[in-house]
PDB file of N, CA and C in Angstrom:
ATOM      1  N   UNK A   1       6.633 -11.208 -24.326  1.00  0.00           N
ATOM      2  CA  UNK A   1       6.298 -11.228 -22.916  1.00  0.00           C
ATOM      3  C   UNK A   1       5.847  -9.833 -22.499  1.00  0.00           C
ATOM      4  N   UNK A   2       4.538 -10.094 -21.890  1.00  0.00           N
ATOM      5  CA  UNK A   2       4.318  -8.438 -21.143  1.00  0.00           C
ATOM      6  C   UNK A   2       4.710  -8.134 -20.109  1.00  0.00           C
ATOM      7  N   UNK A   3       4.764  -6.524 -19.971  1.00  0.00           N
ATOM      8  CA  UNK A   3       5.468  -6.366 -18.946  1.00  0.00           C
ATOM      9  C   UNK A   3       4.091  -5.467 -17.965  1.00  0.00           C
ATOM     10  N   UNK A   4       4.439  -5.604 -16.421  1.00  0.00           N
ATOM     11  CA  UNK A   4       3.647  -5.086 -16.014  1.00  0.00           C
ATOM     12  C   UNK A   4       3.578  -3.718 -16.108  1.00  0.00           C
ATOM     13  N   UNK A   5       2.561  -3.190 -16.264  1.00  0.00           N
ATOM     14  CA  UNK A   5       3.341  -1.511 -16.154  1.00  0.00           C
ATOM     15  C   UNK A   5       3.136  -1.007 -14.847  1.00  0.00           C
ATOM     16  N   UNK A   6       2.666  -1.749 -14.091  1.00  0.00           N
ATOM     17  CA  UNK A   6       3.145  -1.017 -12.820  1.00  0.00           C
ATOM     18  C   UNK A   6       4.246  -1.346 -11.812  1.00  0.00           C
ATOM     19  N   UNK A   7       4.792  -1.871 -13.036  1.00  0.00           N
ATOM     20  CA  UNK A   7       6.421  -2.244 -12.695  1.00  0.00           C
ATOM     21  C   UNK A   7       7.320  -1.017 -13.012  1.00  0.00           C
ATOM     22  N   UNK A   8       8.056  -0.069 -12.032  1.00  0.00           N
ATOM     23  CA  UNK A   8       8.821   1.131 -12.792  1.00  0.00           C
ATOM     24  C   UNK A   8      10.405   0.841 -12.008  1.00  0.00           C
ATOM     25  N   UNK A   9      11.107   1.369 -13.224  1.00  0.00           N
ATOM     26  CA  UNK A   9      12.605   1.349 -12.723  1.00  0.00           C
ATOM     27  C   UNK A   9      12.806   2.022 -12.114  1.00  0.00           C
ATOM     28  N   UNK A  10      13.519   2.052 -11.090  1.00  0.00           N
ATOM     29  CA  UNK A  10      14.184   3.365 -10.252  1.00  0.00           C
ATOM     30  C   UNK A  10      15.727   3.271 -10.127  1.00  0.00           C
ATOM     31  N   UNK A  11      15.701   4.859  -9.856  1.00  0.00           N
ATOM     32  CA  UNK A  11      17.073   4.917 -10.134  1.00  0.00           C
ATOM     33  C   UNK A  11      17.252   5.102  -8.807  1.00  0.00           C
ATOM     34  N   UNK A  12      18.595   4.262  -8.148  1.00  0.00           N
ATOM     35  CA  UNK A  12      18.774   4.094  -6.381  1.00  0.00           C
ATOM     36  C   UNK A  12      19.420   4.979  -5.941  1.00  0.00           C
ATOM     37  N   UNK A  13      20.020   5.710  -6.849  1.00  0.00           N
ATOM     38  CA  UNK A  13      20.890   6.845  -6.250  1.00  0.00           C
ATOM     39  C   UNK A  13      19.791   8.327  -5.733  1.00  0.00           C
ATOM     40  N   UNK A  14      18.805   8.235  -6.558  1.00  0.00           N
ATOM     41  CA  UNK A  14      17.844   9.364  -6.485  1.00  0.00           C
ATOM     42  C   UNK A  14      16.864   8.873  -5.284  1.00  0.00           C
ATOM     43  N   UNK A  15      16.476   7.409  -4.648  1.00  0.00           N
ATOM     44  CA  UNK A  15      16.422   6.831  -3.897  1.00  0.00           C
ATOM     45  C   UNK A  15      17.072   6.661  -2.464  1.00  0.00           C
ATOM     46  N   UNK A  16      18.316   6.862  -2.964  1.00  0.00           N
ATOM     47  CA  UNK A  16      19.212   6.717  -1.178  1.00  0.00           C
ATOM     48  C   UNK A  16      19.669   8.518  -0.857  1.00  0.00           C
ATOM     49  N   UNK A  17      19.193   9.188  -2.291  1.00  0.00           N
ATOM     50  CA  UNK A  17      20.078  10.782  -1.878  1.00  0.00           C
ATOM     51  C   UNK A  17      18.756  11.419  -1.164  1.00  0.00           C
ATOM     52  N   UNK A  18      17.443  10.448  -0.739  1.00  0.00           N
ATOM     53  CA  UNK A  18      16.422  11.115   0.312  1.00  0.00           C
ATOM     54  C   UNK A  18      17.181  11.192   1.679  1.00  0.00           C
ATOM     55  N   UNK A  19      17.558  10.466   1.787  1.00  0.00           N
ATOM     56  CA  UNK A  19      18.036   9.895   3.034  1.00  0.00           C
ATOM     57  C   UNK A  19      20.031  10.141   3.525  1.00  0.00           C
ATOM     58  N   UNK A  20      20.555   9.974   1.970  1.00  0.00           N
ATOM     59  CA  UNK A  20      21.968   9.447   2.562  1.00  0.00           C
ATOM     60  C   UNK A  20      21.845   8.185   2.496  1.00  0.00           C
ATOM     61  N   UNK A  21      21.526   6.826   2.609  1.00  0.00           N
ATOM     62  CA  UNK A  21      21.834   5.660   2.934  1.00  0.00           C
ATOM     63  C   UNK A  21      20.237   4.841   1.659  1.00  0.00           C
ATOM     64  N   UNK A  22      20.757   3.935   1.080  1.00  0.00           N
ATOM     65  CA  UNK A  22      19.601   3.094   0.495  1.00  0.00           C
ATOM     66  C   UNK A  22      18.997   2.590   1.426  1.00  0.00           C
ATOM     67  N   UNK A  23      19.531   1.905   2.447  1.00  0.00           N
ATOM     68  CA  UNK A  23      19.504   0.929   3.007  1.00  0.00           C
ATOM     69  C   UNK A  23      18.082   1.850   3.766  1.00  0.00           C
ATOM     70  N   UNK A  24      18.564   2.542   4.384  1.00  0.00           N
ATOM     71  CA  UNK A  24      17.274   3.692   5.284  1.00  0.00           C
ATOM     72  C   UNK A  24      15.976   3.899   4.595  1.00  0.00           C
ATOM     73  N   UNK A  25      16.308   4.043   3.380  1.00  0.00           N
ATOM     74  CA  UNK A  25      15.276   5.217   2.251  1.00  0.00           C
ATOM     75  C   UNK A  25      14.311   3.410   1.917  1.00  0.00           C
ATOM     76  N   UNK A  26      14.579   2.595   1.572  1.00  0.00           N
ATOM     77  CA  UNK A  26      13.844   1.333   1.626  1.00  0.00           C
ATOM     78  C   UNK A  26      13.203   0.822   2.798  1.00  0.00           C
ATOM     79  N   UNK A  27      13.668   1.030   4.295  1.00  0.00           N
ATOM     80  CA  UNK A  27      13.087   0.832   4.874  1.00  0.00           C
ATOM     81  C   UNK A  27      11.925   1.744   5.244  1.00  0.00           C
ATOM     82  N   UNK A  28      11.855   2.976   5.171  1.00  0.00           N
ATOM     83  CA  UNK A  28      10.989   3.842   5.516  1.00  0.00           C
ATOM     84  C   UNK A  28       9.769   3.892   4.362  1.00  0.00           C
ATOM     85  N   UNK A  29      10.586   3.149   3.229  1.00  0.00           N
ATOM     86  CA  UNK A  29       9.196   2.931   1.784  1.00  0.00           C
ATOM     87  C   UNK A  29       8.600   1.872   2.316  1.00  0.00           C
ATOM     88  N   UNK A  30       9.148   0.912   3.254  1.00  0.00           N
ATOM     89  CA  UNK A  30       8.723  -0.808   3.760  1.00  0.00           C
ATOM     90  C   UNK A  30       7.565  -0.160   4.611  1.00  0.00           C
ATOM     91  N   UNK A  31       7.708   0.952   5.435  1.00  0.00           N
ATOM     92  CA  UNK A  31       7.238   0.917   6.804  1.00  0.00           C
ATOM     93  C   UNK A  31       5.748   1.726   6.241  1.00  0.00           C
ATOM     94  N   UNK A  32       5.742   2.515   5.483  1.00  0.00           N
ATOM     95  CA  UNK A  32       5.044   3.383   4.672  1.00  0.00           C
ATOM     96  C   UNK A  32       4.011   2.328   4.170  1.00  0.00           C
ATOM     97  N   UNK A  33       4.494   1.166   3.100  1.00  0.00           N
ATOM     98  CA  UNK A  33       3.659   0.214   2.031  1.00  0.00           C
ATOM     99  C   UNK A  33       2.918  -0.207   3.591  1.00  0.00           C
ATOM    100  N   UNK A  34       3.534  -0.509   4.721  1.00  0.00           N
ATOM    101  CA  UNK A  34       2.437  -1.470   6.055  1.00  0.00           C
ATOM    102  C   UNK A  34       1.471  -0.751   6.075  1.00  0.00           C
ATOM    103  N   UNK A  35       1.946   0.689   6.326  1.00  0.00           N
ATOM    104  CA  UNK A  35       1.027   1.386   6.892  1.00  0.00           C
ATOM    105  C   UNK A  35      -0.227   1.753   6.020  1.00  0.00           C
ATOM    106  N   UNK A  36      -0.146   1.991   4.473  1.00  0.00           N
ATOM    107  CA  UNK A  36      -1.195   2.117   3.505  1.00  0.00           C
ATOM    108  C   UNK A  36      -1.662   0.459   3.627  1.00  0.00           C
ATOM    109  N   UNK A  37      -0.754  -0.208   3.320  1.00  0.00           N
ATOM    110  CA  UNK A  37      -1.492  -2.015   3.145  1.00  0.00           C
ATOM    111  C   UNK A  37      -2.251  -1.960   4.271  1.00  0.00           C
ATOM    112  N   UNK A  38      -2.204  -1.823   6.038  1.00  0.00           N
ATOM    113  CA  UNK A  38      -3.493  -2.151   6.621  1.00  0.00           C
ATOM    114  C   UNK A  38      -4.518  -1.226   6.674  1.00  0.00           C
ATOM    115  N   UNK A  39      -4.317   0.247   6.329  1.00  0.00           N
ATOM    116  CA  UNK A  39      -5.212   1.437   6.106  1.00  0.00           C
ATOM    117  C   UNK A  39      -6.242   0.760   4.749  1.00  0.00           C
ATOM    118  N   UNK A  40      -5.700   0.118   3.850  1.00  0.00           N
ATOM    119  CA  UNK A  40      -6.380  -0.479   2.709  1.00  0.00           C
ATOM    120  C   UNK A  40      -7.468  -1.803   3.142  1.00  0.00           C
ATOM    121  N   UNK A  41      -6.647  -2.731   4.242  1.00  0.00           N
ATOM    122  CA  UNK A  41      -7.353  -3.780   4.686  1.00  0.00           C
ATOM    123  C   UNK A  41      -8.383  -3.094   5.207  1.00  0.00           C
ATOM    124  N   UNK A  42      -8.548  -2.520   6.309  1.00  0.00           N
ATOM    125  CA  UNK A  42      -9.435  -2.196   7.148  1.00  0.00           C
ATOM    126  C   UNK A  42     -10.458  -1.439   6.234  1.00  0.00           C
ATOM    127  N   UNK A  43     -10.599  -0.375   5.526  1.00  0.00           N
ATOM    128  CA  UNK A  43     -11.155   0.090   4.713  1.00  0.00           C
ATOM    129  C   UNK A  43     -12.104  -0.900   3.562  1.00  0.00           C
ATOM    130  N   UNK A  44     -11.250  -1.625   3.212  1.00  0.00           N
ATOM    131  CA  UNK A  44     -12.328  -3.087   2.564  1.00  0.00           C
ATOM    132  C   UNK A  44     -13.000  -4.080   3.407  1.00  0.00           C
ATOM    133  N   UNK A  45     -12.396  -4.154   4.733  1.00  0.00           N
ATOM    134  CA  UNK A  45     -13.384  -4.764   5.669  1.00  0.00           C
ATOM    135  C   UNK A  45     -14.428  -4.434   6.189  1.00  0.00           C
ATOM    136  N   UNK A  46     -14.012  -3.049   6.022  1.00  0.00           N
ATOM    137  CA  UNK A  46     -15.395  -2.074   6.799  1.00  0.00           C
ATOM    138  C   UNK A  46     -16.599  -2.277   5.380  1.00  0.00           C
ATOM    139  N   UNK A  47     -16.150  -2.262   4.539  1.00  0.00           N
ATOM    140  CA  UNK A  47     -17.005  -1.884   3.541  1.00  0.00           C
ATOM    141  C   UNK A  47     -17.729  -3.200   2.765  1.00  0.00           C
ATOM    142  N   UNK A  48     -16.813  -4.442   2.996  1.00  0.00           N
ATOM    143  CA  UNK A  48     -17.233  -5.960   3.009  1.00  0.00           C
ATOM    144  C   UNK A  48     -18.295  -6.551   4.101  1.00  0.00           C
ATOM    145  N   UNK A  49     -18.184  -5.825   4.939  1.00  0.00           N
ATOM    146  CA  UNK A  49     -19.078  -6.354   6.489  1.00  0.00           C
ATOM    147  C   UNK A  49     -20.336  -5.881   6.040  1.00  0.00           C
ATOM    148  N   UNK A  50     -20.748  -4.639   5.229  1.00  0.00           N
ATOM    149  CA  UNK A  50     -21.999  -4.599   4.792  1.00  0.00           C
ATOM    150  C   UNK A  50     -22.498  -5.541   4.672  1.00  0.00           C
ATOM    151  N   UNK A  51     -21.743  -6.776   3.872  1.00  0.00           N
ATOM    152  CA  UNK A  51     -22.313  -7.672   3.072  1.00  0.00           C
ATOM    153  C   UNK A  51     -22.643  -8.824   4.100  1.00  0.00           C
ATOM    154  N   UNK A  52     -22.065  -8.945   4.942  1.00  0.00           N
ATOM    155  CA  UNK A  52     -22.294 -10.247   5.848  1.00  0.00           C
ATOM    156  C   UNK A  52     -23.306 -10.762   6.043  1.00  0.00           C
ATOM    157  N   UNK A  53     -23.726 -11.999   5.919  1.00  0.00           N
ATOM    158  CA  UNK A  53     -25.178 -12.159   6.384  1.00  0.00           C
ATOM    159  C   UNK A  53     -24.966 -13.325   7.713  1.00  0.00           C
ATOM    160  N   UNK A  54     -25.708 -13.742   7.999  1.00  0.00           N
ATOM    161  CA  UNK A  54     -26.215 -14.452   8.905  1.00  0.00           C
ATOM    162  C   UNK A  54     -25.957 -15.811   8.358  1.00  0.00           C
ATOM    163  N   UNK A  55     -26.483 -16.004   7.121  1.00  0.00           N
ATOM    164  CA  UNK A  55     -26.605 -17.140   6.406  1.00  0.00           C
ATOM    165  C   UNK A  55     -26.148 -17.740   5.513  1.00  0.00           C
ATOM    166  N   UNK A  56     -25.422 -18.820   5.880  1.00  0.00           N
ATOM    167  CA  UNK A  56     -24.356 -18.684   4.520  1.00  0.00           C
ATOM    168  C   UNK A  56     -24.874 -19.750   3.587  1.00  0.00           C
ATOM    169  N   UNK A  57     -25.669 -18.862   2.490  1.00  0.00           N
ATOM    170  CA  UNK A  57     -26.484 -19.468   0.941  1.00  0.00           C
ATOM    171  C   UNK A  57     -25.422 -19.490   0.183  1.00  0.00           C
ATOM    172  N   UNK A  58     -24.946 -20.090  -0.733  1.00  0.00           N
ATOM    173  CA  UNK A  58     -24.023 -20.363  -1.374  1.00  0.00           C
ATOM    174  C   UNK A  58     -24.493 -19.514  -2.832  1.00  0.00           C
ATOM    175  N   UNK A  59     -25.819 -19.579  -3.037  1.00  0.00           N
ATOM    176  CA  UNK A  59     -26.089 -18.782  -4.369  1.00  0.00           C
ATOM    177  C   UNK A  59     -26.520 -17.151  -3.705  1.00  0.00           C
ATOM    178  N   UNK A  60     -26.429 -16.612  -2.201  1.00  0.00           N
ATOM    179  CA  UNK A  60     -26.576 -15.229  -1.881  1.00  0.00           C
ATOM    180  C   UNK A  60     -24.864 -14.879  -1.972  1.00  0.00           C
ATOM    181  N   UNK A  61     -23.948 -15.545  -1.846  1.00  0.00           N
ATOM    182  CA  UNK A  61     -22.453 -15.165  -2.129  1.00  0.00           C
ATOM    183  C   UNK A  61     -22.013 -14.861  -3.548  1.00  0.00           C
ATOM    184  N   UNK A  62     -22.413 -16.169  -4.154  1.00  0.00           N
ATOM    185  CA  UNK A  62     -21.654 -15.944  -5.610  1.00  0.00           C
ATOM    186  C   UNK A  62     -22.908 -14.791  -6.551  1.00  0.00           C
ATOM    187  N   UNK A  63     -24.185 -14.482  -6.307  1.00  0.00           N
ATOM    188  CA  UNK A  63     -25.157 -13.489  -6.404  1.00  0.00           C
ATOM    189  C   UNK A  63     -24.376 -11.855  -5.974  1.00  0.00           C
ATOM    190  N   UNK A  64     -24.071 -11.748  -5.127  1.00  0.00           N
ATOM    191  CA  UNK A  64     -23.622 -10.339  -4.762  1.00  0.00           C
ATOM    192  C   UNK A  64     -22.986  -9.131  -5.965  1.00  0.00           C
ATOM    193  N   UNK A  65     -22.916  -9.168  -7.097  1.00  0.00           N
ATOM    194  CA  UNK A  65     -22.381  -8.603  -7.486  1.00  0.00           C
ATOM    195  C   UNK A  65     -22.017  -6.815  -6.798  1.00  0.00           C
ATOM    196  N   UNK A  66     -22.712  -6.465  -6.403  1.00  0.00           N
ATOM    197  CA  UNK A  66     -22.218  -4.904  -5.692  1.00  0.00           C
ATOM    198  C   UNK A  66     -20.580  -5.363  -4.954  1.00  0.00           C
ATOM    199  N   UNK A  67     -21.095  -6.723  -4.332  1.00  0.00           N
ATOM    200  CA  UNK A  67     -19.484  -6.600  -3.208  1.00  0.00           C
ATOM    201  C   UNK A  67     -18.455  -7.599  -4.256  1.00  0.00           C
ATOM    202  N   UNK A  68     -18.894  -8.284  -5.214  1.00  0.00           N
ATOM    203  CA  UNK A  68     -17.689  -8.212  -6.217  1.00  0.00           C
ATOM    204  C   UNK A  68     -17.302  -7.249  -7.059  1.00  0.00           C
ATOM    205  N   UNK A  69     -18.218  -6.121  -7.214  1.00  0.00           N
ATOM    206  CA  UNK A  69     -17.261  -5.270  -7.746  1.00  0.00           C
ATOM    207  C   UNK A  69     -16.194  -4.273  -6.718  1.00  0.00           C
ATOM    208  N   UNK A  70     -16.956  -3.952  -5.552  1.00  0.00           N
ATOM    209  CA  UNK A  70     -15.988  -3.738  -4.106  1.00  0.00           C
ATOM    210  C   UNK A  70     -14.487  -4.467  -4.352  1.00  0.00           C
ATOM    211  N   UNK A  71     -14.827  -5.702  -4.636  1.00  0.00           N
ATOM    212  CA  UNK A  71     -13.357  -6.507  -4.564  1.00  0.00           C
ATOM    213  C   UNK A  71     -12.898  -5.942  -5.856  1.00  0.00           C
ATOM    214  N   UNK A  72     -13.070  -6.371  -6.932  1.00  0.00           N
ATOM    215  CA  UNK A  72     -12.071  -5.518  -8.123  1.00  0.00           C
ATOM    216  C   UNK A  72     -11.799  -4.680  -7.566  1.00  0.00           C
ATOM    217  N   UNK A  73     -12.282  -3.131  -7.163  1.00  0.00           N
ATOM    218  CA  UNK A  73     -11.714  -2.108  -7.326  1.00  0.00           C
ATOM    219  C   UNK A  73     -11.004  -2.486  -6.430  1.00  0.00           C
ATOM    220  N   UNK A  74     -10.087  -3.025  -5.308  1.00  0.00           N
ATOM    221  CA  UNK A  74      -8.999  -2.977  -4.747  1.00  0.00           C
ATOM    222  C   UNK A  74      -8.492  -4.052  -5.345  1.00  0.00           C
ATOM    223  N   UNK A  75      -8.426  -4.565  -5.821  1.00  0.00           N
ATOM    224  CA  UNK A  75      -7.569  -5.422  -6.667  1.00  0.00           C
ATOM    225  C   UNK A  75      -6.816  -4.883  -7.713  1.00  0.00           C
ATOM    226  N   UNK A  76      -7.722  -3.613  -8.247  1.00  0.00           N
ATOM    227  CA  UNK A  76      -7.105  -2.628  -9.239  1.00  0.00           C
ATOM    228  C   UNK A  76      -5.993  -2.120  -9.131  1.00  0.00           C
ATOM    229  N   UNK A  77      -6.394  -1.281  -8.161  1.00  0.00           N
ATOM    230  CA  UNK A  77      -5.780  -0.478  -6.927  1.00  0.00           C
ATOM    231  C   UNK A  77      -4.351  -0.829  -7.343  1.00  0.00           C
ATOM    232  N   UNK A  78      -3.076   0.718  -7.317  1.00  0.00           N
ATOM    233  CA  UNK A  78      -1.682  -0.136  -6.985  1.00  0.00           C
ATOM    234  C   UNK A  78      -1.573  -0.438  -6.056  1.00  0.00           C
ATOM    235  N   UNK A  79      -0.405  -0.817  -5.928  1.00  0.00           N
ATOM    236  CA  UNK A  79      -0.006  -1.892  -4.553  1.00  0.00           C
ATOM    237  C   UNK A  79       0.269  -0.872  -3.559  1.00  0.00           C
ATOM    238  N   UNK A  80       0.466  -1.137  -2.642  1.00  0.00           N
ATOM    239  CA  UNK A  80       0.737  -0.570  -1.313  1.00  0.00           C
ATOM    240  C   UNK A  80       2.954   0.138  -1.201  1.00  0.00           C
ATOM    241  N   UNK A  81       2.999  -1.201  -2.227  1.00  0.00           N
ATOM    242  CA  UNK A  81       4.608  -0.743  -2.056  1.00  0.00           C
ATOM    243  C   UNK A  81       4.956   0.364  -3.185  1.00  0.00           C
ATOM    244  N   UNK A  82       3.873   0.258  -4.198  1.00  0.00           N
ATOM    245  CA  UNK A  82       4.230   1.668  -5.189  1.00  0.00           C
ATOM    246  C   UNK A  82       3.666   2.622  -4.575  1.00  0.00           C
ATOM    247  N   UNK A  83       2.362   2.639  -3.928  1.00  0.00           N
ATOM    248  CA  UNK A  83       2.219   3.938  -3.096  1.00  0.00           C
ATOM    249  C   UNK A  83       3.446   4.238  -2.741  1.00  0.00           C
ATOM    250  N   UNK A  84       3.673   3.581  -1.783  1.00  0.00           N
ATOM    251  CA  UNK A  84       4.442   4.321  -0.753  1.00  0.00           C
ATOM    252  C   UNK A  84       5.851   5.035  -1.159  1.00  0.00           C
ATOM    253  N   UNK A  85       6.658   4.127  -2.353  1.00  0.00           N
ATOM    254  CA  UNK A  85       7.611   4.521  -2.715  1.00  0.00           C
ATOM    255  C   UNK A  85       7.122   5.901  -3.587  1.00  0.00           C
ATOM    256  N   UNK A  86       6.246   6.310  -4.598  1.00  0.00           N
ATOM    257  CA  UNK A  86       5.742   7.386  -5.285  1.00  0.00           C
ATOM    258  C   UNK A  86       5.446   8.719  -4.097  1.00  0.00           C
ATOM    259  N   UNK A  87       5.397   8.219  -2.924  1.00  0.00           N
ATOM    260  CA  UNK A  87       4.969   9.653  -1.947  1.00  0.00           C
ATOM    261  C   UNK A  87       6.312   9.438  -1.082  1.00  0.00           C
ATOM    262  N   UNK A  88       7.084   8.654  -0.979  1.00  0.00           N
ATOM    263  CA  UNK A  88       8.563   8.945  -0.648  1.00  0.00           C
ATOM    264  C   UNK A  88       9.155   9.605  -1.801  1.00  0.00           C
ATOM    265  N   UNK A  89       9.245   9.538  -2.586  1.00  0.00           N
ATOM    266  CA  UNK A  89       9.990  10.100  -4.095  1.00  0.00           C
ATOM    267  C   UNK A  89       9.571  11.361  -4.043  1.00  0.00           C
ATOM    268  N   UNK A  90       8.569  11.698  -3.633  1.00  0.00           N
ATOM    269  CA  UNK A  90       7.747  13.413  -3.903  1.00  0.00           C
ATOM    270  C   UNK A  90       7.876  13.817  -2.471  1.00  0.00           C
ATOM    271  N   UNK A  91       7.791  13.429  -1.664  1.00  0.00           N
ATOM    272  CA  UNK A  91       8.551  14.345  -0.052  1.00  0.00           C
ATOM    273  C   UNK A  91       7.283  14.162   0.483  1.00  0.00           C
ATOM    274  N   UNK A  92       6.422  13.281   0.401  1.00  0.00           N
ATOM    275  CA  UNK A  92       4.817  13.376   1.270  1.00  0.00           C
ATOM    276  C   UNK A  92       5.266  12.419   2.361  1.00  0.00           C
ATOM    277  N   UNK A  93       6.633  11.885   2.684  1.00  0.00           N
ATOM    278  CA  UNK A  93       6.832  10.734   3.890  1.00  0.00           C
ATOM    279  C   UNK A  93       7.005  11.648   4.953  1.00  0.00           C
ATOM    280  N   UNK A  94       7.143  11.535   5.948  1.00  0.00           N
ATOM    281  CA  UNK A  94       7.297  12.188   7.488  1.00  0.00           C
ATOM    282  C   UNK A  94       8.071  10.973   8.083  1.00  0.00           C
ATOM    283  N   UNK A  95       9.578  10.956   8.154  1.00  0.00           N
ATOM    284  CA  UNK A  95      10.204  10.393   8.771  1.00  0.00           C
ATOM    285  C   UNK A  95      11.627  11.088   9.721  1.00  0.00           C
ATOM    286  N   UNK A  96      11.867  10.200  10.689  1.00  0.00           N
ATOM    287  CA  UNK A  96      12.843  10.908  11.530  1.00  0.00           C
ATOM    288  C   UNK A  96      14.054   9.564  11.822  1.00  0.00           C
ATOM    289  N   UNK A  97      14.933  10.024  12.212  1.00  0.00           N
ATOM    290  CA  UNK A  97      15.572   9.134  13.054  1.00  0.00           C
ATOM    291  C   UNK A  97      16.234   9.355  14.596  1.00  0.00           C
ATOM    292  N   UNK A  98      14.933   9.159  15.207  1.00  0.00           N
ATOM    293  CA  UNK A  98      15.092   9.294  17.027  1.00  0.00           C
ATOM    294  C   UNK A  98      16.747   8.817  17.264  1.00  0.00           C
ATOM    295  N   UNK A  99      17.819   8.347  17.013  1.00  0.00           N
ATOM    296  CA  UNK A  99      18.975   7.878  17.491  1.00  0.00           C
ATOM    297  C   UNK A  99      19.845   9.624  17.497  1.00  0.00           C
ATOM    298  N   UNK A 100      19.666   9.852  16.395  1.00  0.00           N
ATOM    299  CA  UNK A 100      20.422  10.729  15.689  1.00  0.00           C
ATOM    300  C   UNK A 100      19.951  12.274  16.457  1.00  0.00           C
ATOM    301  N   UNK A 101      18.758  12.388  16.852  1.00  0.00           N
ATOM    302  CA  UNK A 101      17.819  13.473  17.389  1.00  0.00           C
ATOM    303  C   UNK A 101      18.784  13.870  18.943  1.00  0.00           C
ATOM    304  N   UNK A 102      19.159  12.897  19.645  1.00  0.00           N
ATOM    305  CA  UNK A 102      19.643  13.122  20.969  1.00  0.00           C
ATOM    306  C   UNK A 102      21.044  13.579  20.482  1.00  0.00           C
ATOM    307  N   UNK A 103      21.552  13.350  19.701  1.00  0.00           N
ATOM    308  CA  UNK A 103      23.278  13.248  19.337  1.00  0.00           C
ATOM    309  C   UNK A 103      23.106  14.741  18.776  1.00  0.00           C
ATOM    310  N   UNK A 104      22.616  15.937  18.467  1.00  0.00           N
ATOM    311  CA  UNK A 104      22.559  17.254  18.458  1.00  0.00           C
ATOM    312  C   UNK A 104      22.753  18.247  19.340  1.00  0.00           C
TER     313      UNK A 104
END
């Protein structure tokens, strides 16, 4: 059986000691993967709308090759949730917790 390789183990303790809490350090990787996942949508939409036509030919769609290769390369692409966890792991996140900010 193969394995994906962009499947990686993590170790949760090196994971929750960003934060103090797992529970926190996962959500802020959750909130991170949204924020690259619709930065990614919009970016392939913008760049798919080139292609739009007016007319929908059934042999000018499956013809396009320029905007099927557009689609591979984000299909390639890692996912949005390994981004985000790989630039939480390296300190590129910018997070706070406003509750905790007043209690100082």
């Amino acid at each position: 059986m193969a394995v994906n390789p962009s499947i990686v183990t993590r170790d949760l303790d090196k994971v929750a000691d960003k934060t103090g809490n797992i529970y926190d350090s996962l959500h802020i990787v959750g909130l991170r993967a949204k924020q690259i996942s619709t930065n990614l949508k919009e970016e392939l939409n913008n760049k798919l709308s080139e292609f739009a036509s007016t007319v929908d030919n059934l042999e000018e769609v499956f013809e396009n090759k320029e905007q099927i290769e557009i689609s591979k390369f984000y299909e390639r692409m890692p996912k949005p949730s390994t981004m985000a966890m790989e630039e939480f792991m390296e300190g590129k996140v910018y997070y706070r917790f406003p509750a905790e900010e007043g209690a100082e």
